[in-house]
C-alpha atoms as a PDB file:
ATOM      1  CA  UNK A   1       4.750  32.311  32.970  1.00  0.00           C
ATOM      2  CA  UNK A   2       8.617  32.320  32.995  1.00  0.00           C
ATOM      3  CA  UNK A   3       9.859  28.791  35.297  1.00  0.00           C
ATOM      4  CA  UNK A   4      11.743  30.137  38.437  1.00  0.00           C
ATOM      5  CA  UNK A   5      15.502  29.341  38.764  1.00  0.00           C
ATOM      6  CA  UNK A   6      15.926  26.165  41.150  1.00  0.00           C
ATOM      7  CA  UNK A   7      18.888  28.171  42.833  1.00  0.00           C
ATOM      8  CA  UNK A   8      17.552  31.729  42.999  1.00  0.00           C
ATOM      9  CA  UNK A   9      19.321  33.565  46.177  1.00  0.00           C
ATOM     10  CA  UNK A  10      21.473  31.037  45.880  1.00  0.00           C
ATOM     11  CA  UNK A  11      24.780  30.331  45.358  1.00  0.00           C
ATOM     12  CA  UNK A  12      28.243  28.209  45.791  1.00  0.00           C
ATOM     13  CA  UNK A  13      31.131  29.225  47.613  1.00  0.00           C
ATOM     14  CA  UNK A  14      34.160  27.132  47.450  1.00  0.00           C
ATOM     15  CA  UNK A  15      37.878  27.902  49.455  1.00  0.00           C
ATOM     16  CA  UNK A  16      41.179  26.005  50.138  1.00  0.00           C
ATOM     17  CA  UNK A  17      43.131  26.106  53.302  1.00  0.00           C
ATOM     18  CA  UNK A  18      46.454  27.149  54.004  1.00  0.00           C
ATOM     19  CA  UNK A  19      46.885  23.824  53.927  1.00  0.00           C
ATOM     20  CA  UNK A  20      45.766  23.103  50.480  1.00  0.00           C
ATOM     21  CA  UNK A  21      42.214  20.913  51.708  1.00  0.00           C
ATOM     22  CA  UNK A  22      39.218  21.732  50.316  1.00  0.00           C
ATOM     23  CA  UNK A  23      35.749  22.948  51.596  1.00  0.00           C
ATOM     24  CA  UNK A  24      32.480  24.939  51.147  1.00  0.00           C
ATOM     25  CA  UNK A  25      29.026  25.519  50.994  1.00  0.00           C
ATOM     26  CA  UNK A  26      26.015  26.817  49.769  1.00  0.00           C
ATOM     27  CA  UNK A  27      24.888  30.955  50.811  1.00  0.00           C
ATOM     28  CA  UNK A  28      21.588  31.635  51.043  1.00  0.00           C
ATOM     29  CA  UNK A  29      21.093  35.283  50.653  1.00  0.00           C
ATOM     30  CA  UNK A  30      17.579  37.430  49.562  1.00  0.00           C
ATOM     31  CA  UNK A  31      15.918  41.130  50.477  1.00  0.00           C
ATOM     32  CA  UNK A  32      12.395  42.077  51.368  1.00  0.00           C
ATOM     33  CA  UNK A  33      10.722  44.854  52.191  1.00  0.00           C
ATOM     34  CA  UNK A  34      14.102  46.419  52.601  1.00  0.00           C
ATOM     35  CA  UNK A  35      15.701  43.793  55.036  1.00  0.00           C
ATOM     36  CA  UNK A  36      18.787  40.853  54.227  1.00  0.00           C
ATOM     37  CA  UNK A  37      18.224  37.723  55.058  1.00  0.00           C
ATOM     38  CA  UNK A  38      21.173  35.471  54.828  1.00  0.00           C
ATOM     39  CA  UNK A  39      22.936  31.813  56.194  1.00  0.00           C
ATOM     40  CA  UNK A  40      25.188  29.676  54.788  1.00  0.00           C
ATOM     41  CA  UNK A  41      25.231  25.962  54.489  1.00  0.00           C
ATOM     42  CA  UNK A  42      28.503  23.924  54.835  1.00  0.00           C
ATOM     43  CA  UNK A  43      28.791  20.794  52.850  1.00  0.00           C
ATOM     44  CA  UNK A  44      30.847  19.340  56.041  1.00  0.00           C
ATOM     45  CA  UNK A  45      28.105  20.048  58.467  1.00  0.00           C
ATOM     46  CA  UNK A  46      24.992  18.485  56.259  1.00  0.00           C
ATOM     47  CA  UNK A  47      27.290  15.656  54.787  1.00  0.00           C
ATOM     48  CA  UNK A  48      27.971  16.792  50.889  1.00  0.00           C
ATOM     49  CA  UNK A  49      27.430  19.003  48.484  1.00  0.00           C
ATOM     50  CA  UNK A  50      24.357  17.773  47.792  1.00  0.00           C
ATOM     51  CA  UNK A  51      22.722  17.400  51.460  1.00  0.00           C
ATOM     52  CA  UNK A  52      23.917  20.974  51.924  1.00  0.00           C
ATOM     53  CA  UNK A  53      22.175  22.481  48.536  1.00  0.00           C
ATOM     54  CA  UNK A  54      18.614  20.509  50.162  1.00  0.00           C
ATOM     55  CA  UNK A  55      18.997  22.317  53.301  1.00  0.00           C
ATOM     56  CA  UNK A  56      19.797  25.816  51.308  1.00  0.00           C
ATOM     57  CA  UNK A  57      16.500  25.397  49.102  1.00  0.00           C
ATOM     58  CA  UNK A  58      14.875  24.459  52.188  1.00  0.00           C
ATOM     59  CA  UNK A  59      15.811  27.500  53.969  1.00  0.00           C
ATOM     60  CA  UNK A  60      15.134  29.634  51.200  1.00  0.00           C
ATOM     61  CA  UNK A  61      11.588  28.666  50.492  1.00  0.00           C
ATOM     62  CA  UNK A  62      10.863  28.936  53.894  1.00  0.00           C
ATOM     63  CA  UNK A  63      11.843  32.595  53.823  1.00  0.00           C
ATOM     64  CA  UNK A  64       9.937  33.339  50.877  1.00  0.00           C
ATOM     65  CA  UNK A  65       6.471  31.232  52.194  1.00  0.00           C
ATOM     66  CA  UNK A  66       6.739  33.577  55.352  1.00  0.00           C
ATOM     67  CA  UNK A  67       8.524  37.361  53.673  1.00  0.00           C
ATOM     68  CA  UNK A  68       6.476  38.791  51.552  1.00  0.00           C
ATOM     69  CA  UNK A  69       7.571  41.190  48.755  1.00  0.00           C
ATOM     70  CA  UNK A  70       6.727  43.755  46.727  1.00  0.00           C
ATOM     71  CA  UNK A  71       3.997  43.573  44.268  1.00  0.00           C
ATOM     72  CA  UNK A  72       4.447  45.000  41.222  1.00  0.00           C
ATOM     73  CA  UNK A  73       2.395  47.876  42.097  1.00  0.00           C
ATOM     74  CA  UNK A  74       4.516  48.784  44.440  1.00  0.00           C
ATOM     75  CA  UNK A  75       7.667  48.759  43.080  1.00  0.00           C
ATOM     76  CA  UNK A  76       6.315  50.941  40.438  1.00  0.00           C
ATOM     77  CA  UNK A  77       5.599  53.526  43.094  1.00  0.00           C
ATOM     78  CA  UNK A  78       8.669  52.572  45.113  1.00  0.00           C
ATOM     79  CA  UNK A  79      11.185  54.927  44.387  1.00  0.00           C
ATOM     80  CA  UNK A  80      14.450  54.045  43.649  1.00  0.00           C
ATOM     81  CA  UNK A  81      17.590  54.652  45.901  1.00  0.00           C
ATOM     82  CA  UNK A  82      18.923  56.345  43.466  1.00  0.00           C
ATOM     83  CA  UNK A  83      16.080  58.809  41.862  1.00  0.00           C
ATOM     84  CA  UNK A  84      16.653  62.448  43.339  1.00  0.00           C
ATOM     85  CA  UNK A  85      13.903  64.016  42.175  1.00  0.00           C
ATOM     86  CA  UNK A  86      11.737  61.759  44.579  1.00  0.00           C
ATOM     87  CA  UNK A  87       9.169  60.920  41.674  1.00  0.00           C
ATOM     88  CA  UNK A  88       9.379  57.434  40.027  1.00  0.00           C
ATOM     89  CA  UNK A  89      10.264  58.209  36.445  1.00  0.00           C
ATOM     90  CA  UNK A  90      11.180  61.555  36.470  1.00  0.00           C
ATOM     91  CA  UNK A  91      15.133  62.278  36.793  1.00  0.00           C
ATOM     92  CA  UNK A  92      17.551  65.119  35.539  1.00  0.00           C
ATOM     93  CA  UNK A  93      20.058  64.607  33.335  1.00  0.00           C
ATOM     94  CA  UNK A  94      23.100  66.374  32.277  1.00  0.00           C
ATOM     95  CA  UNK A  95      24.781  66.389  28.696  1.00  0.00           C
ATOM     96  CA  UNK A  96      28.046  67.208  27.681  1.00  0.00           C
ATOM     97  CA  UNK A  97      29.264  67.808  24.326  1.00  0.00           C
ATOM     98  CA  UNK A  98      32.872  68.680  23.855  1.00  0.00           C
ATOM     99  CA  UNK A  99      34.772  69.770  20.327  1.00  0.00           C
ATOM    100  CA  UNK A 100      37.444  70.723  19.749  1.00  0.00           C
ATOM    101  CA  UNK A 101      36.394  74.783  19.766  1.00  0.00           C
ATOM    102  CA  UNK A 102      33.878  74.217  22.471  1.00  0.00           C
ATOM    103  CA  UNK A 103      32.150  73.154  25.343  1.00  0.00           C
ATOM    104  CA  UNK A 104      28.449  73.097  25.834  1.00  0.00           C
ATOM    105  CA  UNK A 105      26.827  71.542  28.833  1.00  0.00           C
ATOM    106  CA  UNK A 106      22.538  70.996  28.706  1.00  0.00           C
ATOM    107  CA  UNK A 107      20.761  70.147  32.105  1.00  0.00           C
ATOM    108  CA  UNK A 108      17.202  68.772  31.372  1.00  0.00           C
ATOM    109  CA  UNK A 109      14.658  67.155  33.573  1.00  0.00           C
ATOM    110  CA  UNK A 110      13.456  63.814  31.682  1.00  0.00           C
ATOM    111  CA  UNK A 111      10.417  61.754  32.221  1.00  0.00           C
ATOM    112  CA  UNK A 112       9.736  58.031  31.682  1.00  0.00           C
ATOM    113  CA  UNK A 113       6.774  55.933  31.554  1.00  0.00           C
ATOM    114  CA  UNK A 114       5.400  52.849  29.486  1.00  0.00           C
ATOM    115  CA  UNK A 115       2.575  53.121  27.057  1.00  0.00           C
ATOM    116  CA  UNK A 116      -0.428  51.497  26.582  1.00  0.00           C
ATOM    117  CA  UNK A 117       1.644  49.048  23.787  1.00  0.00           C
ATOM    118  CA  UNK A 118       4.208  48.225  26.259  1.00  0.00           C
ATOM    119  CA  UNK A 119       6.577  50.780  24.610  1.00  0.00           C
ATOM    120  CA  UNK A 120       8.745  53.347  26.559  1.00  0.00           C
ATOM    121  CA  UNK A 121       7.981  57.174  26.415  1.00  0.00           C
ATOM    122  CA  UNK A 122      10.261  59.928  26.978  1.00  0.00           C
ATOM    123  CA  UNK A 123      10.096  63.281  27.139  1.00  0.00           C
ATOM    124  CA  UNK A 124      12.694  65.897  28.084  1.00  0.00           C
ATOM    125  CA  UNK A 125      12.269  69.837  28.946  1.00  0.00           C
ATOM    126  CA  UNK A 126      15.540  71.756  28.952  1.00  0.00           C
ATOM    127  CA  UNK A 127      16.389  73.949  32.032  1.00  0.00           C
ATOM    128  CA  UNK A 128      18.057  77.009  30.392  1.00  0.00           C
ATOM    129  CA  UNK A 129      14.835  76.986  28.260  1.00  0.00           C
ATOM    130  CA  UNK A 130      11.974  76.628  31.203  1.00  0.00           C
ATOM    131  CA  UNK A 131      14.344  77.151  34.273  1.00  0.00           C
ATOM    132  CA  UNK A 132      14.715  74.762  36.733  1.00  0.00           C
ATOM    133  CA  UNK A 133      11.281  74.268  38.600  1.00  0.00           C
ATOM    134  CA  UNK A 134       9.708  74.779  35.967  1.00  0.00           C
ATOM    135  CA  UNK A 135      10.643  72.127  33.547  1.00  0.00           C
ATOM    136  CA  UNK A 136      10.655  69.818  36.666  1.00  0.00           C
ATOM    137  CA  UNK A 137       6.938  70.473  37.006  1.00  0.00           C
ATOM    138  CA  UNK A 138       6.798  69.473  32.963  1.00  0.00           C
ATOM    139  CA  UNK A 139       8.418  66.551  33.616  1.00  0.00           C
ATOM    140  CA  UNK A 140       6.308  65.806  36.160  1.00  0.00           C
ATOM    141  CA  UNK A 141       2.792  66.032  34.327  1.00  0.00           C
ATOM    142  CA  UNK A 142       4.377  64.842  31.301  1.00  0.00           C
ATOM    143  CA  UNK A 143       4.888  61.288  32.788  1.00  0.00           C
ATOM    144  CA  UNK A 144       1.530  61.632  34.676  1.00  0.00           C
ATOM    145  CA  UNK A 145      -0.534  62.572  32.157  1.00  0.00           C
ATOM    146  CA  UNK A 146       1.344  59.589  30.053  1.00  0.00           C
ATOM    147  CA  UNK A 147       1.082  57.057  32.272  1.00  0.00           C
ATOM    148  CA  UNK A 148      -3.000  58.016  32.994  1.00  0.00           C
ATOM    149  CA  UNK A 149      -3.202  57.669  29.025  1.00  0.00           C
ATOM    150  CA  UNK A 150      -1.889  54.387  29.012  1.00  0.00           C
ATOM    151  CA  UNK A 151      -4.629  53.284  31.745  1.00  0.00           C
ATOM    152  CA  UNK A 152      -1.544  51.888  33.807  1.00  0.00           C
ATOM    153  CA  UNK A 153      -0.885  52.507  37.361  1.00  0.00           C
ATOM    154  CA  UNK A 154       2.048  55.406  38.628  1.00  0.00           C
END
């Protein structure tokens, strides 16, 4: 298992006066469950740069003893902000091809998933060939029936 980083969610800011003097600190910020967490430590307030890191690491690992996350499970059945078809690895896609003579523009729904071997799947089903709902629906069984083959969870 991969070491974590001894400064996740954290990191240095540093800023001059008007006056030309020097200060900073160290920002604490992390998400979970869909809420920010943040506060930030000022080397002047918990006497150095050093003092003021301590304090940050503290902070942090409070948070995450008390937040929980996701699991990986549910991230994979999490969707995305940005997905827009409202199933997690399923999206449409648009491709443009331009020449000199011509224009041609394909809209396809796509699906996603990750195999059995750890490798990535895709397959995509045009929309001037199936029509829109329809190869949405392919998509969708496409990355279901893939994913239940490679015994891994949606």
């Amino acid at each position: 298992m991969a070491r974590k980083n001894p400064r996740r969610n954290i990191s240095r800011i540093d800023m001059s006066s008007a006056s030309g003097s020097q200060h900073g600190g160290w920002e604490v910020r992390m998400q979970r469950r869909g809420k920010k967490f943040g506060k930030f430590f000022a080397d002047g307030q918990f006497g150095g740069r050093r003092a003021s890191l301590n304090a940050a690491k503290a902070y942090r690992d409070s948070l995450e003893s008390r937040l929980a996350g996701y699991s990986v499970k549910e991230l994979a059945r999490k969707p995305s902000a940005r997905n827009t078809s409202g199933i997690v690895g399923v999206r449409r896609a648009v491709q443009v091809e331009e020449n000199e003579d011509y224009v041609y523009t394909y809209a396809f729904w796509i699906a996603q998933w990750i195999d059995g071997k750890g490798k990535r799947k895709t397959r995509s089903f045009s929309i001037e060939k199936y029509g829109e709902e329809d190869a949405f629906q392919r998509a969708v069984a496409a990355r279901t029936n893939g994913v239940s083959h490679a015994k891994r969870t949606l």
